[in-house]
N, C-alpha and C. Protein backbone atom coordinates (compact mmCIF):
# COMPACT_ATOMS: atom_id res chain seq x y z
N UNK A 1 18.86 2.03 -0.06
CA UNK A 1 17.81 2.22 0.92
C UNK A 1 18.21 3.34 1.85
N UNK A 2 17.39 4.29 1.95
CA UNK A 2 17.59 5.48 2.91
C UNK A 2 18.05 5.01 4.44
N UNK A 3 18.44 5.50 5.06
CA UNK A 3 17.92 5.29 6.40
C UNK A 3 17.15 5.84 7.38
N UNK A 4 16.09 5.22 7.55
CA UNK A 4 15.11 5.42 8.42
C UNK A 4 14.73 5.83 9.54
N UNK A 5 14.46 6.92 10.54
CA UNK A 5 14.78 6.52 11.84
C UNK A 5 12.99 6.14 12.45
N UNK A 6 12.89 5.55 13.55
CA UNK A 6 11.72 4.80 13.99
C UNK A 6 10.37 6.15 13.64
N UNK A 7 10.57 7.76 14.14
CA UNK A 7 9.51 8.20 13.30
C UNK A 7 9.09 7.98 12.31
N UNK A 8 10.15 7.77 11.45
CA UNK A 8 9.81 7.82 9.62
C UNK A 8 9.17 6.65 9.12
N UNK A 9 9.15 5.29 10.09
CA UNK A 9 8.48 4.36 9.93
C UNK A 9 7.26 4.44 9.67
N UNK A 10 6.86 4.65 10.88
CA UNK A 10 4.84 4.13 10.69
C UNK A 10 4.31 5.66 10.02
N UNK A 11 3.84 5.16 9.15
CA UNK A 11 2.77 6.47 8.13
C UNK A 11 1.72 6.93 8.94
N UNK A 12 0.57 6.16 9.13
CA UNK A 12 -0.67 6.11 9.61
C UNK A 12 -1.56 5.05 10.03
N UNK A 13 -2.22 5.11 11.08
CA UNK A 13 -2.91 3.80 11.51
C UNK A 13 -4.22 3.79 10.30
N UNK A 14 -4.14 2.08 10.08
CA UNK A 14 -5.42 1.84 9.31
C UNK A 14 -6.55 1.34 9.60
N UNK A 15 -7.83 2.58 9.52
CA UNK A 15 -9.22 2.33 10.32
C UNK A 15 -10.16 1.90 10.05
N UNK A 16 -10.16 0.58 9.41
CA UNK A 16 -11.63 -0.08 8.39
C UNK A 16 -12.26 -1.08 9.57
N UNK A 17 -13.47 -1.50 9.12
CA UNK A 17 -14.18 -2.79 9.53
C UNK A 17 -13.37 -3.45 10.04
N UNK A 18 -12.75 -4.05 9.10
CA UNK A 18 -12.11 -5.67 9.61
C UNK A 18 -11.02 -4.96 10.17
N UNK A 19 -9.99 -3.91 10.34
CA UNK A 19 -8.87 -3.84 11.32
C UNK A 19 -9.60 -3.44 12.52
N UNK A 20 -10.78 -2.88 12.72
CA UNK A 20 -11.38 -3.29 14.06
C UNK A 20 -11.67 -4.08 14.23
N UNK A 21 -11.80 -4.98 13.69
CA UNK A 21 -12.62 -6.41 14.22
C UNK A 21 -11.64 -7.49 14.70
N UNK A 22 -10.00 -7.04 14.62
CA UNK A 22 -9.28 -7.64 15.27
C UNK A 22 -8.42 -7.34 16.24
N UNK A 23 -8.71 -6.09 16.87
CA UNK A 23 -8.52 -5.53 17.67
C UNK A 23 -8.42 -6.48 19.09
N UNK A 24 -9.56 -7.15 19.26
CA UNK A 24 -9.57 -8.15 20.30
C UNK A 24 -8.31 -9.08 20.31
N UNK A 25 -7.97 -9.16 19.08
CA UNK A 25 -6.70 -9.93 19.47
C UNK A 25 -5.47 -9.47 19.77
N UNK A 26 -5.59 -7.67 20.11
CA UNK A 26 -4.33 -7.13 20.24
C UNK A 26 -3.61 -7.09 18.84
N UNK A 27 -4.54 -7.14 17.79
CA UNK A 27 -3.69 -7.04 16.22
C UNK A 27 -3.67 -5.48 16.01
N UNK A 28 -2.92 -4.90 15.49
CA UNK A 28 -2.80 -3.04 15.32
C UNK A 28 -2.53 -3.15 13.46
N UNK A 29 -3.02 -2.45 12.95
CA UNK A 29 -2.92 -2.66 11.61
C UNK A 29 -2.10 -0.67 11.36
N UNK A 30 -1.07 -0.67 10.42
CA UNK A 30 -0.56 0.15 9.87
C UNK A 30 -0.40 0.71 9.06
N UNK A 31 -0.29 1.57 8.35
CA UNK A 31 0.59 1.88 6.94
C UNK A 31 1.72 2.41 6.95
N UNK A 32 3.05 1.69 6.56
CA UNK A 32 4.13 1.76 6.83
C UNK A 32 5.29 2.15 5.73
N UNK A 33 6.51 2.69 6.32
CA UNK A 33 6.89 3.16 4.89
C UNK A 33 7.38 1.57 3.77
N UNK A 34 7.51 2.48 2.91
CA UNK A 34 7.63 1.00 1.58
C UNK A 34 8.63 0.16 1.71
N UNK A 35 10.03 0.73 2.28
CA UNK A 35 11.20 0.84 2.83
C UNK A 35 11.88 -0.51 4.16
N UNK A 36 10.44 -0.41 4.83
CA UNK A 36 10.57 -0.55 6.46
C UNK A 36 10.78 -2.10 6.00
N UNK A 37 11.91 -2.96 7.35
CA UNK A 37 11.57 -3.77 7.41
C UNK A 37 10.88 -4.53 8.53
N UNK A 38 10.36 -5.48 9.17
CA UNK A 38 9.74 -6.12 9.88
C UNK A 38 10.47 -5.52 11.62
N UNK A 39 11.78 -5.61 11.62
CA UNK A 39 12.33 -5.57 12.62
C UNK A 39 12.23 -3.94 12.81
N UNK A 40 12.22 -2.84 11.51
CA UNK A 40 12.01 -2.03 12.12
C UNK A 40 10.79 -1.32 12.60
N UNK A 41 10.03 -2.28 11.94
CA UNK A 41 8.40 -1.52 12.19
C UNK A 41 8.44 -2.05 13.74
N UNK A 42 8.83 -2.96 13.75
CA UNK A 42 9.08 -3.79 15.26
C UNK A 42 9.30 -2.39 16.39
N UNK A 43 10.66 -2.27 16.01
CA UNK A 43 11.41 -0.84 16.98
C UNK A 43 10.59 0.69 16.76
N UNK A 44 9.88 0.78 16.25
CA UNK A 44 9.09 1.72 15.80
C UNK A 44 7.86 1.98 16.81
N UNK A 45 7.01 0.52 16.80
CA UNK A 45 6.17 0.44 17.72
C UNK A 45 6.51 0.89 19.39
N UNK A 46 7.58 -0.12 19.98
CA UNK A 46 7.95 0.22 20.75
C UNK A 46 7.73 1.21 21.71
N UNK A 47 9.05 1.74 20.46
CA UNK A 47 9.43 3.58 20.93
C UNK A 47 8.09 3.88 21.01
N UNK A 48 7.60 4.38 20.12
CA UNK A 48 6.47 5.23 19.57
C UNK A 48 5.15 4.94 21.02
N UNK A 49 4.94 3.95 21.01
CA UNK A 49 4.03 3.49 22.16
C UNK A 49 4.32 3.10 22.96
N UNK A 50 4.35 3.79 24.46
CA UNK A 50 4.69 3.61 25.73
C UNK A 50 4.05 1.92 26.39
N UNK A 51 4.72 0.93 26.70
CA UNK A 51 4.23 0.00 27.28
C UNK A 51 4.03 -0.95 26.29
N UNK A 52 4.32 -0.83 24.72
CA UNK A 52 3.99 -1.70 23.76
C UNK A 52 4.91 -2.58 23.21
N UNK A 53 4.60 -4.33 23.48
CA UNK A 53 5.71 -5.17 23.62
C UNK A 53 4.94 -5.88 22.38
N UNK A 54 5.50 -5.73 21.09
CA UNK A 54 5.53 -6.36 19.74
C UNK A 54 6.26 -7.95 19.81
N UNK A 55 4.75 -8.63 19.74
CA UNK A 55 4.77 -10.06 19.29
C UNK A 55 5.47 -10.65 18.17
N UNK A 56 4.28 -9.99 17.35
CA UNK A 56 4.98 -10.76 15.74
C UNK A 56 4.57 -9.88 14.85
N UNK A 57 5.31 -9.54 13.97
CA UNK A 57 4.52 -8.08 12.43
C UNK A 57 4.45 -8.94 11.34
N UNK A 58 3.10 -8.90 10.56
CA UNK A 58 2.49 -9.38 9.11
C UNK A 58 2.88 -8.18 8.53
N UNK A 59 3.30 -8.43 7.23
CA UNK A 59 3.21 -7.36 6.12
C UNK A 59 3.24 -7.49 5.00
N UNK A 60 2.31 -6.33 4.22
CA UNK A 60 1.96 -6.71 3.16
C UNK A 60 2.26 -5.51 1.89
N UNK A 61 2.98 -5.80 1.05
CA UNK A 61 3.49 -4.84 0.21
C UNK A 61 2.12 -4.69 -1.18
N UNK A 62 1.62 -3.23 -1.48
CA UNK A 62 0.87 -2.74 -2.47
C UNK A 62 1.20 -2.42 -3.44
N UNK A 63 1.33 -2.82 -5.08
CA UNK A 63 2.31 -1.86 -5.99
C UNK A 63 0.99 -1.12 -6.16
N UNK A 64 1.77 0.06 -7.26
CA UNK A 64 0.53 1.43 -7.62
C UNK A 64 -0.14 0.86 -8.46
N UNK A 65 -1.16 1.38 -8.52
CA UNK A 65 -2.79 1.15 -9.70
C UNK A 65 -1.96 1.83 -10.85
N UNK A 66 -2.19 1.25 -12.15
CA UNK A 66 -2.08 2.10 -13.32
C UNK A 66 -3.38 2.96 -13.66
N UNK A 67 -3.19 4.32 -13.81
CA UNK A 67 -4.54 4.96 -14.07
C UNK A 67 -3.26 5.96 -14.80
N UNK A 68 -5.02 6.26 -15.90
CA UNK A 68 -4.48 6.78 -16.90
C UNK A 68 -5.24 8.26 -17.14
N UNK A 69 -4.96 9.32 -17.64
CA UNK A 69 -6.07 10.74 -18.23
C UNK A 69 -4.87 10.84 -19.44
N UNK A 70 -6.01 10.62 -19.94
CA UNK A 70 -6.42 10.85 -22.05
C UNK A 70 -4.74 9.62 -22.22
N UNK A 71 -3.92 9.90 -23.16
CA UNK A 71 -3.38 8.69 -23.61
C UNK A 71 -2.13 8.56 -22.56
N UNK A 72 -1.66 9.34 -21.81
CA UNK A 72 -0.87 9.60 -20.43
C UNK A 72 -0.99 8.15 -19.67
N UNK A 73 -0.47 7.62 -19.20
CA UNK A 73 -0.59 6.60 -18.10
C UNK A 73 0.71 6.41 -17.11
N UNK A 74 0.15 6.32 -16.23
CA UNK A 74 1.30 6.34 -15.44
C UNK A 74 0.56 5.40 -13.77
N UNK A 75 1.21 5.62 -12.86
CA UNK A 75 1.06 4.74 -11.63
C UNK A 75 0.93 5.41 -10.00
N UNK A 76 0.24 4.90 -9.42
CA UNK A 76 0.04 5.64 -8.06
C UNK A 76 1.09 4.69 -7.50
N UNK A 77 1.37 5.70 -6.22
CA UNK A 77 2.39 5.28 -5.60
C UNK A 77 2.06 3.99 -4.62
N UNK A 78 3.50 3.30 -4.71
CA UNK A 78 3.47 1.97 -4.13
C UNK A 78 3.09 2.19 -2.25
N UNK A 79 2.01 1.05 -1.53
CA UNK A 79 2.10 1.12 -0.35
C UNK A 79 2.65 -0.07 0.89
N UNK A 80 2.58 -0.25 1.62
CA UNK A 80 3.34 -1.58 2.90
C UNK A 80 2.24 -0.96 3.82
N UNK A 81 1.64 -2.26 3.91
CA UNK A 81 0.95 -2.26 5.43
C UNK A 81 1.03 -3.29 6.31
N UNK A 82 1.34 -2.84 7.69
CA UNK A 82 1.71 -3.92 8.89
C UNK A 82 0.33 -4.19 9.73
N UNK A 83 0.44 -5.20 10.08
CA UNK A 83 -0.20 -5.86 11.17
C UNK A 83 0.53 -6.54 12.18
N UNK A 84 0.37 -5.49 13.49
CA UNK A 84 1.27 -5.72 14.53
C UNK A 84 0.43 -6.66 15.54
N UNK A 85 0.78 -7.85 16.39
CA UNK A 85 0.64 -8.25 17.13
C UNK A 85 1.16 -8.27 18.59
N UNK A 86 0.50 -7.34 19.56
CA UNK A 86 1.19 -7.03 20.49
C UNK A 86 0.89 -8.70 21.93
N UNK A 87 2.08 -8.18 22.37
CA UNK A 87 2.35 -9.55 23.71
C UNK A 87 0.84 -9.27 24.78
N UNK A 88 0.52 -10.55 25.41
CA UNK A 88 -0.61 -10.16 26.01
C UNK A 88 -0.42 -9.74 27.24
N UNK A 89 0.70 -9.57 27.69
CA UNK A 89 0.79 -8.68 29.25
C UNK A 89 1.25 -7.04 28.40
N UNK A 90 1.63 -6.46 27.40
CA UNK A 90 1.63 -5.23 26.71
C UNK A 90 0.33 -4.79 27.32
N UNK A 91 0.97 -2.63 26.96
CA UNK A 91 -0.34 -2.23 27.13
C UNK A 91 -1.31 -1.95 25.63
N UNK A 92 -2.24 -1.65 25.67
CA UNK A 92 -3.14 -1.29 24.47
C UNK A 92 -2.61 -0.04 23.76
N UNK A 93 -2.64 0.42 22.48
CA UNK A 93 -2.20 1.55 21.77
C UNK A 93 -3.35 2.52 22.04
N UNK A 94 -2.97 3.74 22.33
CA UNK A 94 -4.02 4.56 22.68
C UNK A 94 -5.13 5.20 21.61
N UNK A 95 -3.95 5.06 20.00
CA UNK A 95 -4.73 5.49 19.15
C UNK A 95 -6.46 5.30 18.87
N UNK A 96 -6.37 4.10 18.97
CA UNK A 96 -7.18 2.89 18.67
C UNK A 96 -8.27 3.03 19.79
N UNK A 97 -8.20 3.60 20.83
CA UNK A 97 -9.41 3.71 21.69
C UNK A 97 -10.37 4.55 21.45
N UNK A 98 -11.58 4.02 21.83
CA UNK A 98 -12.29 4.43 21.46
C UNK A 98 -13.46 4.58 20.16
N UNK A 99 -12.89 3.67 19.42
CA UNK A 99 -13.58 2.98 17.73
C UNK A 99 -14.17 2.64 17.74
């Protein structure tokens, strides 16, 4: 396992329906590296967001789709996505404003 430092963690925030729709609960949804573990997506948040006191992290590991062109087959790359739960005296992630 490489080592990571807290940039290399979080990929990109994830912006669908339902990860807004839990927003009210202070849930932050991620895409994280494949790598990361819980504690570091943990320290990641943190840093990364001024005032942001990490509750509890869900995560959920993606393997790749097999897709194939002509008799070739091969696999898209594997993904990890977090769902962060921030403390309720924390502040809000700024990304996320405004959705």
């Amino acid at each position: 396992m490489a080592d990571l430092k807290y940039y290399d963690v979080i990929l990109k925030p994830v912006i669908t329906e339902s990860s807004m729709s839990i927003l009210e609960d202070k849930k932050y949804t991620f895409l994280v590296h494949p790598d990361a573990t819980k504690i570091q997506i943990k320290e990641a948040v943190e840093k990364m967001f001024d005032g942001a006191k990490v509750a509890s992290v869900n995560t959920m590991n993606y393997a790749g789709k097999v897709k194939r062109r002509g008799m070739i087959s091969g696999r898209t790359a594997k993904k990890k996505k977090a769902i962060v739960k921030l403390t309720a005296e924390s502040k809000d992630i700024e990304i996320f404003q405004g959705m």
